[in-house]
PDB file of N, CA and C in Angstrom:
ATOM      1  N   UNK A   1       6.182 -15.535 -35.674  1.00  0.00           N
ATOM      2  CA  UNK A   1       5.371 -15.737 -34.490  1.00  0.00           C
ATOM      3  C   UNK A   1       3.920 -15.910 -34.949  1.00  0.00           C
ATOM      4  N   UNK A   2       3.483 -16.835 -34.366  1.00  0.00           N
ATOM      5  CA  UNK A   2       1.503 -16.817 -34.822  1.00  0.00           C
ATOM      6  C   UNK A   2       0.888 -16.219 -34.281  1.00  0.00           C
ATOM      7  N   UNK A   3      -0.986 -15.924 -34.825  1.00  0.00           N
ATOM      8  CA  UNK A   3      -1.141 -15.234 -34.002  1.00  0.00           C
ATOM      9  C   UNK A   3      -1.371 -15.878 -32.404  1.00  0.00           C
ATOM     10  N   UNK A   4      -1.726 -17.358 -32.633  1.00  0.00           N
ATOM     11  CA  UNK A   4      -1.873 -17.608 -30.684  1.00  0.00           C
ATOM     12  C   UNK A   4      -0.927 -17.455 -29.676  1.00  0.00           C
ATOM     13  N   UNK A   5       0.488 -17.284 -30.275  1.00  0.00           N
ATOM     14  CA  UNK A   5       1.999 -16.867 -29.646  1.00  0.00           C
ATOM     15  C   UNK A   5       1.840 -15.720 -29.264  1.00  0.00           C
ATOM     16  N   UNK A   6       1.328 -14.598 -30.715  1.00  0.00           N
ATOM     17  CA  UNK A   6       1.546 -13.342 -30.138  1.00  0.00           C
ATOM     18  C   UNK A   6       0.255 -12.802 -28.877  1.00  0.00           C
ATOM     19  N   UNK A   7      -0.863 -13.735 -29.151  1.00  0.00           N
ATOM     20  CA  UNK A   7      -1.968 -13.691 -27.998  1.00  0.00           C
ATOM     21  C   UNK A   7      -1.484 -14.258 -26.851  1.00  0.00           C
ATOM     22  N   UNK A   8      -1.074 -14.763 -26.923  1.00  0.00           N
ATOM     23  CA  UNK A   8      -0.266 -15.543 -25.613  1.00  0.00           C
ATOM     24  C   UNK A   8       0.430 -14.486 -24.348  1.00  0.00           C
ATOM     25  N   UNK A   9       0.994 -14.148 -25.256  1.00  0.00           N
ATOM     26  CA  UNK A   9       2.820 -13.064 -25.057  1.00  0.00           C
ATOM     27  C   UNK A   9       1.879 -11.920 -24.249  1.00  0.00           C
ATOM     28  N   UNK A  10       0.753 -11.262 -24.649  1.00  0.00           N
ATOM     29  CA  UNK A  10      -0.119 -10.113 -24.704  1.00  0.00           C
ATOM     30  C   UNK A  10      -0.609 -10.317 -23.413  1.00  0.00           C
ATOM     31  N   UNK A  11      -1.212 -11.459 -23.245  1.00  0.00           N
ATOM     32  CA  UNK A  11      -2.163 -12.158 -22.009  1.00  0.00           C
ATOM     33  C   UNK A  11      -1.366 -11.797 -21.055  1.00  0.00           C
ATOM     34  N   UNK A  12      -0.141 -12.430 -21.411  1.00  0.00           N
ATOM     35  CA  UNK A  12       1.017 -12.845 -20.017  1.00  0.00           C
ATOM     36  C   UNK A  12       1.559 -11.268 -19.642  1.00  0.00           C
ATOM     37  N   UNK A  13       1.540 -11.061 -20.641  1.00  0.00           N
ATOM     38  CA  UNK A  13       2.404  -9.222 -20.217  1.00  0.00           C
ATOM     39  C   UNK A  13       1.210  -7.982 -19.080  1.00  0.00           C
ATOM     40  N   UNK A  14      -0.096  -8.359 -19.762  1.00  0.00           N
ATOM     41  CA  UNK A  14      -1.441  -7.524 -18.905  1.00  0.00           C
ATOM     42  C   UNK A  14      -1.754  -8.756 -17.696  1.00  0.00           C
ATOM     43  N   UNK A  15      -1.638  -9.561 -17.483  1.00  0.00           N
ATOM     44  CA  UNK A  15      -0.929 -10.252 -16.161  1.00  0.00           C
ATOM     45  C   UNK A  15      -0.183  -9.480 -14.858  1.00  0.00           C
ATOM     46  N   UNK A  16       0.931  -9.266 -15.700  1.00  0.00           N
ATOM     47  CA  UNK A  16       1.931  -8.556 -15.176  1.00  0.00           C
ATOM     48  C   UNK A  16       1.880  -6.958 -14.694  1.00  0.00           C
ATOM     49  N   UNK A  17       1.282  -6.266 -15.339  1.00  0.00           N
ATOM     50  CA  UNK A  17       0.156  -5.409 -15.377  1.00  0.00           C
ATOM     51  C   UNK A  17      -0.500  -5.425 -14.109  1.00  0.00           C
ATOM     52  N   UNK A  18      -1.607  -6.226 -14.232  1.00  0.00           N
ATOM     53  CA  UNK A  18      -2.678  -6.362 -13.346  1.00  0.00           C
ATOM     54  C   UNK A  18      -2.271  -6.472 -11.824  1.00  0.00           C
ATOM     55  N   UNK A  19      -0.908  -7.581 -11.677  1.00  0.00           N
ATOM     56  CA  UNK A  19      -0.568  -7.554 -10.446  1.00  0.00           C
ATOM     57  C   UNK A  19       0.170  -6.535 -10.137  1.00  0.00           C
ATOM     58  N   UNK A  20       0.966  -5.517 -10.530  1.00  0.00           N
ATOM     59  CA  UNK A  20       1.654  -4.284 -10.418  1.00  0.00           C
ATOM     60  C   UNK A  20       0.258  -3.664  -9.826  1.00  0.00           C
ATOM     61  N   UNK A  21      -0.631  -3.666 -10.673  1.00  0.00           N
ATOM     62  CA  UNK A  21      -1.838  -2.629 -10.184  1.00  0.00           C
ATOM     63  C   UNK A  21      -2.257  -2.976  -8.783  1.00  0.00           C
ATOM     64  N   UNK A  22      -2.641  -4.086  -8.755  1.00  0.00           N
ATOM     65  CA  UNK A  22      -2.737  -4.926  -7.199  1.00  0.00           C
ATOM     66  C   UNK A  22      -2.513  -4.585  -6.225  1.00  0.00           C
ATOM     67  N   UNK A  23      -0.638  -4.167  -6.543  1.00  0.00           N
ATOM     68  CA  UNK A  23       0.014  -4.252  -5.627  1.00  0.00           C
ATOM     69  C   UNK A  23      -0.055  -2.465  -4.969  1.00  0.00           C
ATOM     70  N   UNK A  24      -0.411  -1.920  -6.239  1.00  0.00           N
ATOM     71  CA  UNK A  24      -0.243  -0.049  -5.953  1.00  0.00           C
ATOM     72  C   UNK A  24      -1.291  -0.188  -5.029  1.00  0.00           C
ATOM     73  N   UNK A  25      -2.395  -0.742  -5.129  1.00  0.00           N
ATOM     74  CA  UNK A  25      -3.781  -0.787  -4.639  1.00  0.00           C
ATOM     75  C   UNK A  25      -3.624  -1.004  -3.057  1.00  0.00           C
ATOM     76  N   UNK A  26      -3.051  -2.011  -2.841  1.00  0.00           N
ATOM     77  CA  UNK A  26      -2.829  -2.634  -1.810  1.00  0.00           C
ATOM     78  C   UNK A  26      -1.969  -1.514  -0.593  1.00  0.00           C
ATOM     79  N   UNK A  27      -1.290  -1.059  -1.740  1.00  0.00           N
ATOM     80  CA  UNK A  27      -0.421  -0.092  -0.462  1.00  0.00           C
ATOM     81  C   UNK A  27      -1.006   1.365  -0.421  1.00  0.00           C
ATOM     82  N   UNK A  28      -1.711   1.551  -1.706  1.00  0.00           N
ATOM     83  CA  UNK A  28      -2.466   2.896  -0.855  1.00  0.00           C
ATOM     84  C   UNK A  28      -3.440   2.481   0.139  1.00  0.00           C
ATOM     85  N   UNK A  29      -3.991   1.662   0.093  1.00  0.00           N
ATOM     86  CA  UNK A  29      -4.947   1.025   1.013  1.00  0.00           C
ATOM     87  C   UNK A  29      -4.260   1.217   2.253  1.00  0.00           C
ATOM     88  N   UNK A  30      -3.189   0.684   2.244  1.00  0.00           N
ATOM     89  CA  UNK A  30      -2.315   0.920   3.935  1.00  0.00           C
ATOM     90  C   UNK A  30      -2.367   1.990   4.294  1.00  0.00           C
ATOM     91  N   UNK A  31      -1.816   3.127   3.376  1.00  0.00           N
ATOM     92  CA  UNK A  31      -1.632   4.433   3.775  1.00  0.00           C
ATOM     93  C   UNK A  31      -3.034   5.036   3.798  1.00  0.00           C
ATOM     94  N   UNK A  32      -4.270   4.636   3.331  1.00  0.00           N
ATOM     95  CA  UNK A  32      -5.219   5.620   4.477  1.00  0.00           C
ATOM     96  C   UNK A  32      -5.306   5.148   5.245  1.00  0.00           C
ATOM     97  N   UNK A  33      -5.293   3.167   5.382  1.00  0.00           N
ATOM     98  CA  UNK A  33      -5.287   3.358   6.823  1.00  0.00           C
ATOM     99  C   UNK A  33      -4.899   3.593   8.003  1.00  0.00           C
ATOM    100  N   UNK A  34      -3.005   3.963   7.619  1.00  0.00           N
ATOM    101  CA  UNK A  34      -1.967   4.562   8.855  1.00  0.00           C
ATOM    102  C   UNK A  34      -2.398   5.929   8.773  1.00  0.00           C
ATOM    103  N   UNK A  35      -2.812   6.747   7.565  1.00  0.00           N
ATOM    104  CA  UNK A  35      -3.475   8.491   8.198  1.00  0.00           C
ATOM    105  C   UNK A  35      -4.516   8.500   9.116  1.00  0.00           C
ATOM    106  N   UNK A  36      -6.040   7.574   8.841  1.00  0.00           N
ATOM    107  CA  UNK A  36      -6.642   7.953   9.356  1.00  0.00           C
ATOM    108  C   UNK A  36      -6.082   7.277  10.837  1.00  0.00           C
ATOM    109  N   UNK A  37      -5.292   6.481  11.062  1.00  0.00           N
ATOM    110  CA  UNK A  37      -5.091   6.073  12.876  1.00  0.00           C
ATOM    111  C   UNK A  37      -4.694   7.029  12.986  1.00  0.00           C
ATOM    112  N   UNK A  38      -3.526   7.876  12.453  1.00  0.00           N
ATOM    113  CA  UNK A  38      -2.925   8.527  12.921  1.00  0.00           C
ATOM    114  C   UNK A  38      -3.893  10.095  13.380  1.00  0.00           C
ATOM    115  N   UNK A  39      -4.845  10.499  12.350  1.00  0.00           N
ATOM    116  CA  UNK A  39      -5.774  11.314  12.690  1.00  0.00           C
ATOM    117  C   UNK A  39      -6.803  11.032  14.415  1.00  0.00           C
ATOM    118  N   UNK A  40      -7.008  10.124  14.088  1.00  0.00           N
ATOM    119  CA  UNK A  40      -7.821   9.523  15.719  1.00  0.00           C
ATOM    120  C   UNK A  40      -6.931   9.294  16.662  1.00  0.00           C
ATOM    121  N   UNK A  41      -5.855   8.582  16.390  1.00  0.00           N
ATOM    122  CA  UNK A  41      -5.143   8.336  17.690  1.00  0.00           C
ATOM    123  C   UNK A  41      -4.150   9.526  17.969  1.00  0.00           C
ATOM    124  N   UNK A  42      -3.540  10.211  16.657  1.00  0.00           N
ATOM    125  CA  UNK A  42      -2.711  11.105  17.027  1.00  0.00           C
ATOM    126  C   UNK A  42      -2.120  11.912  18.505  1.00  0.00           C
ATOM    127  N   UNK A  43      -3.432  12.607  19.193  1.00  0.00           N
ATOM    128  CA  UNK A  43      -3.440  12.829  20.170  1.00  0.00           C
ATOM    129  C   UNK A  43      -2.612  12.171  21.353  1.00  0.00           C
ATOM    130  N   UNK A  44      -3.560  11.034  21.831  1.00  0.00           N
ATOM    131  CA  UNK A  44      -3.092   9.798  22.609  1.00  0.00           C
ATOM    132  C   UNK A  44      -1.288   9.197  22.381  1.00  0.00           C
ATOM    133  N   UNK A  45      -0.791   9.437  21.253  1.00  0.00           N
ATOM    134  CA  UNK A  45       0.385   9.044  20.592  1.00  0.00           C
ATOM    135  C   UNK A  45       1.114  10.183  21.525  1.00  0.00           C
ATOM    136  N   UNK A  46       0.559  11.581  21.041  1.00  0.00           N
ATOM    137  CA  UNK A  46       1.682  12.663  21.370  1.00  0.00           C
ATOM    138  C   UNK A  46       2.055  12.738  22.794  1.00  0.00           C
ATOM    139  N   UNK A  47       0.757  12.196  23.684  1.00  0.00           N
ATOM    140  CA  UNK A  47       0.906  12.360  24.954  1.00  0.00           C
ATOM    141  C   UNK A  47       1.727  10.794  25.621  1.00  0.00           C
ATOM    142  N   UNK A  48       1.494   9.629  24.687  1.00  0.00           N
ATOM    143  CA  UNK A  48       2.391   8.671  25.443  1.00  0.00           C
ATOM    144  C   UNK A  48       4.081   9.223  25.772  1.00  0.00           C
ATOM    145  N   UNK A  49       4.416   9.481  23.624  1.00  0.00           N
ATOM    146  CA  UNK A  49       5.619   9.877  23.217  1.00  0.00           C
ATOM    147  C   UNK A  49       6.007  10.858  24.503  1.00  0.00           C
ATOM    148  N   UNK A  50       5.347  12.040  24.802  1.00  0.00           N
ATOM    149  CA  UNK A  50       5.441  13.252  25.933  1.00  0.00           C
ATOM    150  C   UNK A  50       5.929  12.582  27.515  1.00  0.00           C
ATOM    151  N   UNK A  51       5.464  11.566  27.938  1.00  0.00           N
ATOM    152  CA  UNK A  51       5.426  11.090  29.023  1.00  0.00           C
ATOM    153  C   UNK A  51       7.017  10.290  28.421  1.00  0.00           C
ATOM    154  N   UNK A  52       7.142   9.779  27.882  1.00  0.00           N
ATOM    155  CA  UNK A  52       8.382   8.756  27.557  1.00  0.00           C
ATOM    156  C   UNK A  52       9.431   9.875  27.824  1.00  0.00           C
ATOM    157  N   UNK A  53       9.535  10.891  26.840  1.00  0.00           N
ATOM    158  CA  UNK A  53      10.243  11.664  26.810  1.00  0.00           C
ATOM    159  C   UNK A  53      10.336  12.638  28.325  1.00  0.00           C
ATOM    160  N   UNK A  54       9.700  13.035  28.831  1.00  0.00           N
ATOM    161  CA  UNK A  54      10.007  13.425  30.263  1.00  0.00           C
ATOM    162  C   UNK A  54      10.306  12.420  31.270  1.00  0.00           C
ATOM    163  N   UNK A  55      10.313  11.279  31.008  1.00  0.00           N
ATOM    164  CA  UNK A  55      10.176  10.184  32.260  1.00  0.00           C
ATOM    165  C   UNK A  55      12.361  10.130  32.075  1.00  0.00           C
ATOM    166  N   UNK A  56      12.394  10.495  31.054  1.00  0.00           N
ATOM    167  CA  UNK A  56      13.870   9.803  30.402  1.00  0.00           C
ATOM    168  C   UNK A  56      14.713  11.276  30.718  1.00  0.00           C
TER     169      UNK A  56
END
């Protein structure tokens, strides 16, 4: 293997890498933002859910 093969191979693999990282990134990102709704709206939630559930 040469070395621009084995530079090659290296590039492409921390690529692969990078978008894995991306992707972790991306979904903790979701999850503060479903805690914090859930912190603010929580309330409002318990009392729709409350009304559903007694209406039924």
């Amino acid at each position: 293997m040469s070395l621009v093969q084995y530079f090659l191979a290296k590039v492409r693999r921390d690529e692969e890498g990078q978008g894995l990282a991306e992707h972790a990134l991306i979904l903790a990102l979701i999850a503060i933002v479903a805690i914090v709704a859930l912190i603010f709206l929580g309330g409002q939630v318990s009392t729709l859910l409350s009304k559903v559930g007694n209406s039924v």
